[in-house]
PDB file of N, CA and C in Angstrom:
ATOM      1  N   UNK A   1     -30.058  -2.744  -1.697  1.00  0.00           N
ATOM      2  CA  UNK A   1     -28.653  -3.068  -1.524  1.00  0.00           C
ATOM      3  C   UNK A   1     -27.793  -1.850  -1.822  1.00  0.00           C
ATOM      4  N   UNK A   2     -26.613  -2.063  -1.657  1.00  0.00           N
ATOM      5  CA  UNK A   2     -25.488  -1.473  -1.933  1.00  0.00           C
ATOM      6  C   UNK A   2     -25.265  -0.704  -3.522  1.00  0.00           C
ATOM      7  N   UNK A   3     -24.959   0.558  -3.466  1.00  0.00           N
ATOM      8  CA  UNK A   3     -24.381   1.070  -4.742  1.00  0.00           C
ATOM      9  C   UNK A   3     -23.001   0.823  -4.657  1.00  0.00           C
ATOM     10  N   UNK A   4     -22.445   0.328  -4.198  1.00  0.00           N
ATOM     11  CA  UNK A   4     -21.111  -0.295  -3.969  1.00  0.00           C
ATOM     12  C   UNK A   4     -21.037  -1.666  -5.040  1.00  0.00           C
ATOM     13  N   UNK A   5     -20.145  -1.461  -5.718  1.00  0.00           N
ATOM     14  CA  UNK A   5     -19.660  -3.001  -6.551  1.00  0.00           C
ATOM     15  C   UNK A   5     -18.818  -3.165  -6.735  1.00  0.00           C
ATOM     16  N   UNK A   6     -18.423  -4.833  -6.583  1.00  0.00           N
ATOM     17  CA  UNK A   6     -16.922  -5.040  -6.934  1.00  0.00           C
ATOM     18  C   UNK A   6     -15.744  -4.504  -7.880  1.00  0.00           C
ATOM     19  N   UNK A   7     -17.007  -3.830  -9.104  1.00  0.00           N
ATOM     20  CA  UNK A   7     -16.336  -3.113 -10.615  1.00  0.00           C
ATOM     21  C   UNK A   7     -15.795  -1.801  -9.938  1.00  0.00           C
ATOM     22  N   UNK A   8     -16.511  -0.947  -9.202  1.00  0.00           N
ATOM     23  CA  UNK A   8     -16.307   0.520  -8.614  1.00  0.00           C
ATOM     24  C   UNK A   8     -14.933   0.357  -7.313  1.00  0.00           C
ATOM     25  N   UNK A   9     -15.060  -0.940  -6.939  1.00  0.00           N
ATOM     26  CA  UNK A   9     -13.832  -1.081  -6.292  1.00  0.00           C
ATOM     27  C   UNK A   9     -12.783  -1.320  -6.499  1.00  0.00           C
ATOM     28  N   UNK A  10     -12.590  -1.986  -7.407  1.00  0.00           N
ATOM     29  CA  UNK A  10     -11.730  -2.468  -8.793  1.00  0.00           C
ATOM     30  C   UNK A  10     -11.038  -1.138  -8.889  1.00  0.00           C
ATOM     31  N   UNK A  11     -11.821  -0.401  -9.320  1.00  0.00           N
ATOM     32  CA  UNK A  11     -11.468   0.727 -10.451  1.00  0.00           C
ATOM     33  C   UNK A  11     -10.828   1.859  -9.479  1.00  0.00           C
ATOM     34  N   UNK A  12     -11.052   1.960  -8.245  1.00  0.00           N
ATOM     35  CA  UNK A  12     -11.265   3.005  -7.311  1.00  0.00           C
ATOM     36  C   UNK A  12      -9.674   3.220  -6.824  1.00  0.00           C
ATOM     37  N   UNK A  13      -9.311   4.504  -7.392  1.00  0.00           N
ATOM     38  CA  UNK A  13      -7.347   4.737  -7.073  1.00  0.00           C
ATOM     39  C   UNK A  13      -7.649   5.558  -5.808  1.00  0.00           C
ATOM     40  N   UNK A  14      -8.361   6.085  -5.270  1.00  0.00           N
ATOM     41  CA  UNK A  14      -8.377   7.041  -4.290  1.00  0.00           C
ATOM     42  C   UNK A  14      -8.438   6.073  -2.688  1.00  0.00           C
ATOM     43  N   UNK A  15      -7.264   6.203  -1.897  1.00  0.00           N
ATOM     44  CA  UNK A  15      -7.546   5.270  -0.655  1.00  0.00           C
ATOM     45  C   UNK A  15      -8.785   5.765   0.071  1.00  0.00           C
ATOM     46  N   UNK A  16      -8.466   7.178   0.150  1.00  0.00           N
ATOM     47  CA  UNK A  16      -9.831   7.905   0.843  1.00  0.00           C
ATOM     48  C   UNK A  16     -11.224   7.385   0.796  1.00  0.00           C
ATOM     49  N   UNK A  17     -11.059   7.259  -0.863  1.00  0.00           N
ATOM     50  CA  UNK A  17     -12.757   6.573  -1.007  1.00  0.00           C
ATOM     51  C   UNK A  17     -13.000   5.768  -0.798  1.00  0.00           C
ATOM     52  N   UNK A  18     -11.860   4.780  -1.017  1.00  0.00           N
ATOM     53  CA  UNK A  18     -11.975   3.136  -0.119  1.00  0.00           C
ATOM     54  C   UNK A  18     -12.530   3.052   1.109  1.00  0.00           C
ATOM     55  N   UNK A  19     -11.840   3.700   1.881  1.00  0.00           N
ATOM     56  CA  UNK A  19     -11.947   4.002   3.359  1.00  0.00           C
ATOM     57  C   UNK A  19     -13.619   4.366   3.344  1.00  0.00           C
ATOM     58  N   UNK A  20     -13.763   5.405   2.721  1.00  0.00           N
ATOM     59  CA  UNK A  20     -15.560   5.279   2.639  1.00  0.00           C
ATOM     60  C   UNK A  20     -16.387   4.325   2.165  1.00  0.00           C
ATOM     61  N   UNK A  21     -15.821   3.913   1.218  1.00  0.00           N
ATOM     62  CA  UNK A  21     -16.688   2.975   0.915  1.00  0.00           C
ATOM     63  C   UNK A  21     -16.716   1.351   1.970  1.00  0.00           C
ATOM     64  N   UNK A  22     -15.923   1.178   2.729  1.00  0.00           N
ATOM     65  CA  UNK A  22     -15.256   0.376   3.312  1.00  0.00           C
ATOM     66  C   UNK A  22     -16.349   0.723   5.004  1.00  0.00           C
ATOM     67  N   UNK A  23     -16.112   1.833   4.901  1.00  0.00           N
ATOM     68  CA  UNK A  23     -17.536   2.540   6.205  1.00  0.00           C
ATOM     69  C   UNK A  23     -18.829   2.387   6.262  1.00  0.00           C
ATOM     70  N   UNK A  24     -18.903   3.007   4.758  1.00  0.00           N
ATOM     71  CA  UNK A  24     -20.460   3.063   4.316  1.00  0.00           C
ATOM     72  C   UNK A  24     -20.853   1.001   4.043  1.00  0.00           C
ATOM     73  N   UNK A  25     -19.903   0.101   3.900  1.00  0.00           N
ATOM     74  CA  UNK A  25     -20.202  -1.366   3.875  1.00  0.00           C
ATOM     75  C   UNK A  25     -20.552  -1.380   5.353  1.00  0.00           C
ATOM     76  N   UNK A  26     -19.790  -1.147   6.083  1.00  0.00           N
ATOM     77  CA  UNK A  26     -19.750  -1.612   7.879  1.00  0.00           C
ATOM     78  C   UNK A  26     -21.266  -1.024   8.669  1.00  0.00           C
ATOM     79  N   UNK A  27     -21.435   0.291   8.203  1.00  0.00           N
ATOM     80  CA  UNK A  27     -22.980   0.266   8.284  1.00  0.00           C
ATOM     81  C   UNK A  27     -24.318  -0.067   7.645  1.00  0.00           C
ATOM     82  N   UNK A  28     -23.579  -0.771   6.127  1.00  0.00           N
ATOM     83  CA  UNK A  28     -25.493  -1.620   5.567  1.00  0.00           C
ATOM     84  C   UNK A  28     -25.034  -2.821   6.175  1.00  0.00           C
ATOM     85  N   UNK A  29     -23.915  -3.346   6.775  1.00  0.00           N
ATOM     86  CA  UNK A  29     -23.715  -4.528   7.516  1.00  0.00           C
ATOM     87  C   UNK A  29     -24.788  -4.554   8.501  1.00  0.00           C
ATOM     88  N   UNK A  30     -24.434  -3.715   9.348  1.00  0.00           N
ATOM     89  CA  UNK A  30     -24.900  -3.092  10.686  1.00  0.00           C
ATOM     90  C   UNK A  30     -26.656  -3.132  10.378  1.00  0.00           C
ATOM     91  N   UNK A  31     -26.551  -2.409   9.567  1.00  0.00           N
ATOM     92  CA  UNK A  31     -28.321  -2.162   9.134  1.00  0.00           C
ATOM     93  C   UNK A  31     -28.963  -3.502   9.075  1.00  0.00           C
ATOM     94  N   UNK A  32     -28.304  -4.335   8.299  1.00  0.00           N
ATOM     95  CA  UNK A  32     -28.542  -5.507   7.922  1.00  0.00           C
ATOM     96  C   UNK A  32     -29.322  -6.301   9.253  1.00  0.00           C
ATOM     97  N   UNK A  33     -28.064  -6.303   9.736  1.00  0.00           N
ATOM     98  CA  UNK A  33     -28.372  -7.098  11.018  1.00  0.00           C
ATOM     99  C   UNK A  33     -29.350  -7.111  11.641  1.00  0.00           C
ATOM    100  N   UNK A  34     -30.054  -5.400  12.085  1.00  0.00           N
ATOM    101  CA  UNK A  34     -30.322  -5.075  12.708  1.00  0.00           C
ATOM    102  C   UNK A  34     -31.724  -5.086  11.996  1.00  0.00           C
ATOM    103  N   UNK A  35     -32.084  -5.609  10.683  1.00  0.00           N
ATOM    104  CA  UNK A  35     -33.443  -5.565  10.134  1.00  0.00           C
ATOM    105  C   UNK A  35     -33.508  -7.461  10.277  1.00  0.00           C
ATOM    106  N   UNK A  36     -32.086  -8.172  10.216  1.00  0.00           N
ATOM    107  CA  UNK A  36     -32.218  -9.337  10.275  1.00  0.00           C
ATOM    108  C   UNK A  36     -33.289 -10.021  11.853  1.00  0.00           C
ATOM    109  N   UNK A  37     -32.861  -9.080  12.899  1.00  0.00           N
ATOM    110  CA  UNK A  37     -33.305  -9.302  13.939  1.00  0.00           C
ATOM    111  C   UNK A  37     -34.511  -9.019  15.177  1.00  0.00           C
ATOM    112  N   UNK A  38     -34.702  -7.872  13.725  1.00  0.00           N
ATOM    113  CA  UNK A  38     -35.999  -6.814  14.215  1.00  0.00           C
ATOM    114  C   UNK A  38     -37.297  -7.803  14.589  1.00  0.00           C
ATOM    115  N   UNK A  39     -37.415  -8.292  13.382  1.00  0.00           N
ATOM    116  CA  UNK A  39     -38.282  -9.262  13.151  1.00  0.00           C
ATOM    117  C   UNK A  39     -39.557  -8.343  12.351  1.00  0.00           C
ATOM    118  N   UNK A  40     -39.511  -7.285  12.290  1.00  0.00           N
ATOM    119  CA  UNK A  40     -40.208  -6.347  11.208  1.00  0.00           C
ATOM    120  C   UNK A  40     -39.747  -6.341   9.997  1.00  0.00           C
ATOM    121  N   UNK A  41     -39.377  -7.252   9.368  1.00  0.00           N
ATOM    122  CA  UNK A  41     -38.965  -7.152   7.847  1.00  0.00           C
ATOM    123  C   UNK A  41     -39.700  -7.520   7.366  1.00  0.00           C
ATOM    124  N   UNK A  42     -40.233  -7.255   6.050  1.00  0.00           N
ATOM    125  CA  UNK A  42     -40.969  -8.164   5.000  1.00  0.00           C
ATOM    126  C   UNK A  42     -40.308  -9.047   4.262  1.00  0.00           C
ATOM    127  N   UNK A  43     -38.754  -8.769   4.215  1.00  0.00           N
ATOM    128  CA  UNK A  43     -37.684  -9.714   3.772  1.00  0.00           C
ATOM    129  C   UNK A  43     -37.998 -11.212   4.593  1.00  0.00           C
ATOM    130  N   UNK A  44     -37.699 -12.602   4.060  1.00  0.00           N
ATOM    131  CA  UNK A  44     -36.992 -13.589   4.426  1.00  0.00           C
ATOM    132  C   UNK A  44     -35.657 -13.650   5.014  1.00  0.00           C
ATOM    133  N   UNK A  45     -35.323 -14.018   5.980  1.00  0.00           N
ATOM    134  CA  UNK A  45     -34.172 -14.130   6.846  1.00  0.00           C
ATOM    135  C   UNK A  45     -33.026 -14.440   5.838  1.00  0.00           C
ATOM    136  N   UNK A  46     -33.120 -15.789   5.052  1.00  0.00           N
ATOM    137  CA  UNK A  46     -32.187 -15.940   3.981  1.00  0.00           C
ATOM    138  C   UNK A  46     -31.965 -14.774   3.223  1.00  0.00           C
ATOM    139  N   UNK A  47     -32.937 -14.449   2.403  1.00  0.00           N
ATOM    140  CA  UNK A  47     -32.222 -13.108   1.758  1.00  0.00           C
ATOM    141  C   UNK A  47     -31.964 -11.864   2.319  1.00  0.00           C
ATOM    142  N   UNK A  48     -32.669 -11.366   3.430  1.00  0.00           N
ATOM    143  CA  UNK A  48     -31.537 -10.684   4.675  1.00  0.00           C
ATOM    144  C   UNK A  48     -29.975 -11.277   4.621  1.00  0.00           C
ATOM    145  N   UNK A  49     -30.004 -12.584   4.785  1.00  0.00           N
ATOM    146  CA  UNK A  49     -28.688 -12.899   5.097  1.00  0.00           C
ATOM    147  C   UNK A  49     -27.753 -13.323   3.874  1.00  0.00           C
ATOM    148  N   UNK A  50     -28.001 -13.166   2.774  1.00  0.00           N
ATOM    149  CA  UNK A  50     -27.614 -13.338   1.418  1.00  0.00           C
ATOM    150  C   UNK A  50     -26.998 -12.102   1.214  1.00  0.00           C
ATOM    151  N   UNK A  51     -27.846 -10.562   1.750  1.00  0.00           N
ATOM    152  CA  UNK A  51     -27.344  -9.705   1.739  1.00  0.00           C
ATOM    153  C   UNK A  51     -26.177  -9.272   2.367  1.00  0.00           C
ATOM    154  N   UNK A  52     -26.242  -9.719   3.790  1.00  0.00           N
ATOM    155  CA  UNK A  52     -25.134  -9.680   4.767  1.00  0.00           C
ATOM    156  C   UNK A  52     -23.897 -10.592   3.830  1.00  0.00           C
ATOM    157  N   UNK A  53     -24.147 -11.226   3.695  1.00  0.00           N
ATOM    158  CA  UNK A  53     -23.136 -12.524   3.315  1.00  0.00           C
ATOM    159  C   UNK A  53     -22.268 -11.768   2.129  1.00  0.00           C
ATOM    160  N   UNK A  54     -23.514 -10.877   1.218  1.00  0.00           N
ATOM    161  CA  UNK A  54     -22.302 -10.442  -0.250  1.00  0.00           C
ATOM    162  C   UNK A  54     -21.772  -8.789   0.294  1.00  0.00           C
ATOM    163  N   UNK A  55     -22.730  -8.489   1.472  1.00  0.00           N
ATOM    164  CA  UNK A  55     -21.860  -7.190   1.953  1.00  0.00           C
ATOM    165  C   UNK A  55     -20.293  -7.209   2.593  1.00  0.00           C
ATOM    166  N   UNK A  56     -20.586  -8.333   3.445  1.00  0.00           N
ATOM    167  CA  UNK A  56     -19.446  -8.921   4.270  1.00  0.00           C
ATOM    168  C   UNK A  56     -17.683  -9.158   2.831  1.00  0.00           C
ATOM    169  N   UNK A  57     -18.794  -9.672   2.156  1.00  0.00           N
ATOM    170  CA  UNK A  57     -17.503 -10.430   0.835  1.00  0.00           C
ATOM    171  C   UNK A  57     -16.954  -8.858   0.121  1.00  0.00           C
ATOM    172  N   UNK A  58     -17.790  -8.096  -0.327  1.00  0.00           N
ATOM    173  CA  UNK A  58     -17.260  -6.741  -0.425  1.00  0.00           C
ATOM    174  C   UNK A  58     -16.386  -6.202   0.350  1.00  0.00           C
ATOM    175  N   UNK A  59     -16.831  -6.233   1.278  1.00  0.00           N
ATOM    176  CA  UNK A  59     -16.100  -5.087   2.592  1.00  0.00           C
ATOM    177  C   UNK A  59     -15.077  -5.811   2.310  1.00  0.00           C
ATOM    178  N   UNK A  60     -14.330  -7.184   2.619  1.00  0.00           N
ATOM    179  CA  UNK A  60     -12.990  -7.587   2.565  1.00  0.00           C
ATOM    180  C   UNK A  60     -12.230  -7.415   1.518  1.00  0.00           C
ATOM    181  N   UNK A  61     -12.992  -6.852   0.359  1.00  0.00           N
ATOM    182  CA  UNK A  61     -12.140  -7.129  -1.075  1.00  0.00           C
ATOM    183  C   UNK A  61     -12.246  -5.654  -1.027  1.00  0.00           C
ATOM    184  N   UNK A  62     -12.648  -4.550  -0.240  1.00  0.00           N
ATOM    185  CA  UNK A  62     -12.644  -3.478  -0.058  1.00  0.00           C
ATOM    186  C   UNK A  62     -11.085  -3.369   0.774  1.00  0.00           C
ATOM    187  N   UNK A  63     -10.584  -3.798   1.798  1.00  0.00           N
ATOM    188  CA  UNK A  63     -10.412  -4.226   2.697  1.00  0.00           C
ATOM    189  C   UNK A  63      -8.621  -4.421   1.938  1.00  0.00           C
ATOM    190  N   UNK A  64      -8.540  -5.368   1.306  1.00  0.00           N
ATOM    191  CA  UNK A  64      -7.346  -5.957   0.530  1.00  0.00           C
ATOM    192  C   UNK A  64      -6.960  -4.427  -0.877  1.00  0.00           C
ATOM    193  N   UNK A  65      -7.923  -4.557  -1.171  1.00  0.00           N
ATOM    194  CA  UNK A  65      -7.962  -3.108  -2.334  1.00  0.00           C
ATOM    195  C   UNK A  65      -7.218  -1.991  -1.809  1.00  0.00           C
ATOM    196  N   UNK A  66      -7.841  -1.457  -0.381  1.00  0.00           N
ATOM    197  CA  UNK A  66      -6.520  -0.689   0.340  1.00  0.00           C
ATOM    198  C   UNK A  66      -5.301  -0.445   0.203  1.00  0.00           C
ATOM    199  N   UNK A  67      -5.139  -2.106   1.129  1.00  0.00           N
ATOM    200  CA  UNK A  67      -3.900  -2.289   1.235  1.00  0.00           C
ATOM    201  C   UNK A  67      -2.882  -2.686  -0.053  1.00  0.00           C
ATOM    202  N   UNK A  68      -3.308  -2.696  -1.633  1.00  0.00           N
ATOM    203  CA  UNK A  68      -3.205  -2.650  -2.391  1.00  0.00           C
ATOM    204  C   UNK A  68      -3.265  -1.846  -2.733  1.00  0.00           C
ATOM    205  N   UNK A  69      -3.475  -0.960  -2.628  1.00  0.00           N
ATOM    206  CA  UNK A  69      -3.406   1.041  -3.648  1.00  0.00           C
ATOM    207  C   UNK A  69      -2.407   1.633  -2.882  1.00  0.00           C
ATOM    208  N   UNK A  70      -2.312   1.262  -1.258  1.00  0.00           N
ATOM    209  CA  UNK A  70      -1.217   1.979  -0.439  1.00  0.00           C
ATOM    210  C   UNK A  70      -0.072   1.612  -1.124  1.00  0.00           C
ATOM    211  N   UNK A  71      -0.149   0.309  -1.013  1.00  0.00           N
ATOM    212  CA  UNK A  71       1.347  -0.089  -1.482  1.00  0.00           C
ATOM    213  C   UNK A  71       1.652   0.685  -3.159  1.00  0.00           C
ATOM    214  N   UNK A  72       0.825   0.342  -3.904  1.00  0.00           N
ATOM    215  CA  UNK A  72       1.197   0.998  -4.934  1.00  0.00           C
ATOM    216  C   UNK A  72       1.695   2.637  -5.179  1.00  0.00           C
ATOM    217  N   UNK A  73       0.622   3.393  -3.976  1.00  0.00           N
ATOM    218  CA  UNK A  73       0.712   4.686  -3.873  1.00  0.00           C
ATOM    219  C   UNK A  73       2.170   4.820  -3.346  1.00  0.00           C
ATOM    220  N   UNK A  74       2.695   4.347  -2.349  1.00  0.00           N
ATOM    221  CA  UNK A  74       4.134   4.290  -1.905  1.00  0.00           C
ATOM    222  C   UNK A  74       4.860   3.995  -2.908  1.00  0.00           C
ATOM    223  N   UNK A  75       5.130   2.796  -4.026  1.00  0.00           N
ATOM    224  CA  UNK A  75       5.660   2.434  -5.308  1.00  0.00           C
ATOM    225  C   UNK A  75       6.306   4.026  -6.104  1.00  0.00           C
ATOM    226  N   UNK A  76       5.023   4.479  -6.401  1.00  0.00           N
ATOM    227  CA  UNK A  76       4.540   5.649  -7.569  1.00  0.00           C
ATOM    228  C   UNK A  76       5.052   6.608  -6.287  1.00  0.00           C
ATOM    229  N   UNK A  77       5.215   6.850  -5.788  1.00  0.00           N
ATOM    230  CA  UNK A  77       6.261   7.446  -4.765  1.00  0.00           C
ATOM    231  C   UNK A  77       7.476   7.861  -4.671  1.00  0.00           C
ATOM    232  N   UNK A  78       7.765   7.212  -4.524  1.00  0.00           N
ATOM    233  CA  UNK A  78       9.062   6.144  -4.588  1.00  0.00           C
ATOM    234  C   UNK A  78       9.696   6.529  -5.738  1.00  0.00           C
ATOM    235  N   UNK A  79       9.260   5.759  -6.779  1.00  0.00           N
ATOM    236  CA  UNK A  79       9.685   5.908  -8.454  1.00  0.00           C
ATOM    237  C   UNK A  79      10.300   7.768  -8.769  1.00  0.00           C
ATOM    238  N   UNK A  80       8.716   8.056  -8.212  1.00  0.00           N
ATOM    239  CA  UNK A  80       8.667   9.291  -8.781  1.00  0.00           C
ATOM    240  C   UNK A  80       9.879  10.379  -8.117  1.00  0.00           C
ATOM    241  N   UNK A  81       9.903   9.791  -6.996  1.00  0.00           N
ATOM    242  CA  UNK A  81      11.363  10.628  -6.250  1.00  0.00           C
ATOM    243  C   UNK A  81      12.824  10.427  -6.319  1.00  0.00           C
ATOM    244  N   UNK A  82      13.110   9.612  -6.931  1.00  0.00           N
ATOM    245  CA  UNK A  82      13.727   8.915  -7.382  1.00  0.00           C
ATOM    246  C   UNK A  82      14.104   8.822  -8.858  1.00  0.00           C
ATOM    247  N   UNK A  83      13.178   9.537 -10.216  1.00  0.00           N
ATOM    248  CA  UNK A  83      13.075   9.557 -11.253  1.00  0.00           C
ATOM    249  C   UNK A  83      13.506   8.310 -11.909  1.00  0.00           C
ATOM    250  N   UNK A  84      12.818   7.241 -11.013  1.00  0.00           N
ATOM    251  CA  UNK A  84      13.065   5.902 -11.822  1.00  0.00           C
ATOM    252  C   UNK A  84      11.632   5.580 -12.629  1.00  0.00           C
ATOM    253  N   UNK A  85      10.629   6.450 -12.558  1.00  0.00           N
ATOM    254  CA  UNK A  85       9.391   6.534 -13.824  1.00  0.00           C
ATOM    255  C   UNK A  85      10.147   6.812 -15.263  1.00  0.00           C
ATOM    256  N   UNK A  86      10.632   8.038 -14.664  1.00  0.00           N
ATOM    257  CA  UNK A  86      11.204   8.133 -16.283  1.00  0.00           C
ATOM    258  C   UNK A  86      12.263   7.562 -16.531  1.00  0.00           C
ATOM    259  N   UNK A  87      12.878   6.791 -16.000  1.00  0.00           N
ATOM    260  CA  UNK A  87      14.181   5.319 -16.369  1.00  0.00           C
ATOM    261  C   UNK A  87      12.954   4.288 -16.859  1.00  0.00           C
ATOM    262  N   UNK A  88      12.124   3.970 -16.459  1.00  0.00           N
ATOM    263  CA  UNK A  88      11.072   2.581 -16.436  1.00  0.00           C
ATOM    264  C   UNK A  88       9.758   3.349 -18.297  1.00  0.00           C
ATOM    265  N   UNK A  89       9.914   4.289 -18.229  1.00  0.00           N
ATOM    266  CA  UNK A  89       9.269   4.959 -19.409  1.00  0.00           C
ATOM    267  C   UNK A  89      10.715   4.560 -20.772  1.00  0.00           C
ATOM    268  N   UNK A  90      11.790   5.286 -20.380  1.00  0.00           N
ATOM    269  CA  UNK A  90      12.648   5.556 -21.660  1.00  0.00           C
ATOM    270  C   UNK A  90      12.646   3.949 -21.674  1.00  0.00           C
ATOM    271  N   UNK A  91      13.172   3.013 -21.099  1.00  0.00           N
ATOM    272  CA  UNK A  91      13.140   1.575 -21.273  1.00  0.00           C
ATOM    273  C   UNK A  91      11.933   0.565 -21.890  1.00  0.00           C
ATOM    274  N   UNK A  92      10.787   1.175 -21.328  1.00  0.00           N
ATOM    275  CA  UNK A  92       9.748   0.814 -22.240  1.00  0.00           C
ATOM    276  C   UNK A  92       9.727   1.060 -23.583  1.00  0.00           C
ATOM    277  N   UNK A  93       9.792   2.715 -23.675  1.00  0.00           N
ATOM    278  CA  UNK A  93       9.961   2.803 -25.250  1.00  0.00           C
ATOM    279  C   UNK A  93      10.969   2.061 -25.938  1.00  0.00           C
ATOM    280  N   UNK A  94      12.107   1.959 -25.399  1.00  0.00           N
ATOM    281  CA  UNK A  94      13.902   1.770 -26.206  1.00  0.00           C
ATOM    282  C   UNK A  94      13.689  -0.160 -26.010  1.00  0.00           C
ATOM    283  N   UNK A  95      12.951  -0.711 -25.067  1.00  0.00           N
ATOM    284  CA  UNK A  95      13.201  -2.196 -25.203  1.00  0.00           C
ATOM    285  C   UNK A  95      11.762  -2.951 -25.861  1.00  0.00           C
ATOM    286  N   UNK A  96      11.999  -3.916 -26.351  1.00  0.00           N
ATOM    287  CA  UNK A  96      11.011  -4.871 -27.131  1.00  0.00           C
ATOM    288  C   UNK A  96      10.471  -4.839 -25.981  1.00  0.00           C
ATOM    289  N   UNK A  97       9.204  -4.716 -26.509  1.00  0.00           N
ATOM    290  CA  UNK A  97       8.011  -5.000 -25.564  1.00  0.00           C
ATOM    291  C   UNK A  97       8.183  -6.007 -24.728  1.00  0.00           C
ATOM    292  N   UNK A  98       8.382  -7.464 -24.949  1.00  0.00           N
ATOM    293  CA  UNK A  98       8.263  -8.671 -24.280  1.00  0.00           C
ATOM    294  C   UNK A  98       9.235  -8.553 -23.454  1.00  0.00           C
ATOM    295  N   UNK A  99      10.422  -7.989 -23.672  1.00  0.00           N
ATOM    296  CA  UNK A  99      12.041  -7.665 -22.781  1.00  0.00           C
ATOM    297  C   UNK A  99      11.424  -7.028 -21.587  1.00  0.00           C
ATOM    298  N   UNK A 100      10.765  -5.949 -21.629  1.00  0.00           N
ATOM    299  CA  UNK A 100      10.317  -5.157 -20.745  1.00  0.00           C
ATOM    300  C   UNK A 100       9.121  -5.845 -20.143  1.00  0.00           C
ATOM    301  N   UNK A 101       8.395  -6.428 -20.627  1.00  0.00           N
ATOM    302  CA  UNK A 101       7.434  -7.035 -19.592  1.00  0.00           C
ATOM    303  C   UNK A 101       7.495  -8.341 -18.515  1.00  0.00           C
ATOM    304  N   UNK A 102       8.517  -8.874 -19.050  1.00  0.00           N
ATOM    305  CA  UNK A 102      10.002  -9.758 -18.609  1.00  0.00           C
ATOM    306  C   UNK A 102      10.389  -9.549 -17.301  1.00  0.00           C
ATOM    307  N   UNK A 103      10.590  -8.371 -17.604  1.00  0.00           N
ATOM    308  CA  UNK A 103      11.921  -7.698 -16.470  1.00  0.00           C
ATOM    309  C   UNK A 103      11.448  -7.066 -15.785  1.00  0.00           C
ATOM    310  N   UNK A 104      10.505  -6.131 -16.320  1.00  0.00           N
ATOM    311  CA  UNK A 104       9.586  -5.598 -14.674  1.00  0.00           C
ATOM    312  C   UNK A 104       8.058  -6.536 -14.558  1.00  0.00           C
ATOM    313  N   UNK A 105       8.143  -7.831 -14.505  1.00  0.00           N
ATOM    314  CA  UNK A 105       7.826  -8.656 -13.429  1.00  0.00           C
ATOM    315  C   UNK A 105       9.086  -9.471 -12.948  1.00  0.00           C
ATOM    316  N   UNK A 106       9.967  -9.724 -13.518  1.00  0.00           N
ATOM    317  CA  UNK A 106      10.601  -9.718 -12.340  1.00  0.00           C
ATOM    318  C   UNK A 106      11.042  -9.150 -11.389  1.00  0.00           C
ATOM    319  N   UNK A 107      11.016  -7.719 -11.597  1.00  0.00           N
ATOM    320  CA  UNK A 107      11.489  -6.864 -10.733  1.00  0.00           C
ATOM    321  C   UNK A 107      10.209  -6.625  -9.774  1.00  0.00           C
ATOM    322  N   UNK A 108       9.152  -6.787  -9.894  1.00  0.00           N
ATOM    323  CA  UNK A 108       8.391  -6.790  -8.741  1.00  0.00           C
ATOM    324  C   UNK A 108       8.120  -8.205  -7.974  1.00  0.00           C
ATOM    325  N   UNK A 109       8.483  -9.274  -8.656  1.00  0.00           N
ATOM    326  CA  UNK A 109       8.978 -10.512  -7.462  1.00  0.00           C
ATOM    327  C   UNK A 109       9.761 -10.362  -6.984  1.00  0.00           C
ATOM    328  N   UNK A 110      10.792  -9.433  -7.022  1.00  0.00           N
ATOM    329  CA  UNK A 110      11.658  -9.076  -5.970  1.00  0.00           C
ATOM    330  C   UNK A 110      11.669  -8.219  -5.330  1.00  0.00           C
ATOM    331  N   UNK A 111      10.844  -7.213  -5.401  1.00  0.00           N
ATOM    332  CA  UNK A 111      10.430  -6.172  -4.418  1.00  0.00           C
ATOM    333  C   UNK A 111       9.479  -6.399  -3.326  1.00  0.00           C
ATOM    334  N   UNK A 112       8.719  -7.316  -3.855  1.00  0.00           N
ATOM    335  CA  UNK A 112       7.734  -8.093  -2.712  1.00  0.00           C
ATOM    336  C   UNK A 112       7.750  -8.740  -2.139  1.00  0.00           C
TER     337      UNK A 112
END
């Protein structure tokens, strides 16, 4: 299987690598298949297809992870051009914790 895991995708800030890793899924997909159908496997069809099944579930949460780091990468963007990091820093320090965790979620239900 896959050196790919949900934890390494999780963790993974780089879109680039997504994008690879997101490639490198689409071809053990591919592979998959293609040992599913050979009929030369020593594998069972089920666990051939157990494999397909948790590659497939990766790739999409690969997939969403993307489009989740873009957006953030645009955010941290944004902020940063803008020098509203360091407005969203001095406020962290200067407001009670709970005030601030308050207020910027609300402020990202309204950005979204």
């Amino acid at each position: 299987m896959s050196e790919i895991t949900f934890k390494k995708v999780q963790t993974e800030k780089s879109v680039d690598r997504l994008f690879e890793m997101k490639n490198d899924l689409v071809k053990q997909a591919s592979d998959l298949h293609v040992e599913l159908h050979s009929g030369n496997s020593n594998r069972d069809k089920s666990e051939i297809l157990g494999d397909i099944n948790e590659t497939r579930d990766l790739e999409d949460y690969v997939i969403e992870r993307i489009k989740n780091q873009k957006r953030q990468d645009y955010i941290d963007q944004k902020e940063a051009r803008h020098g509203l990091r360091e407005f969203k820093e001095i406020c962290r320090k200067r407001l009670p914790e709970e005030l601030f965790t308050e207020i910027d979620r609300e402020s990202k239900k309204v950005s979204s």
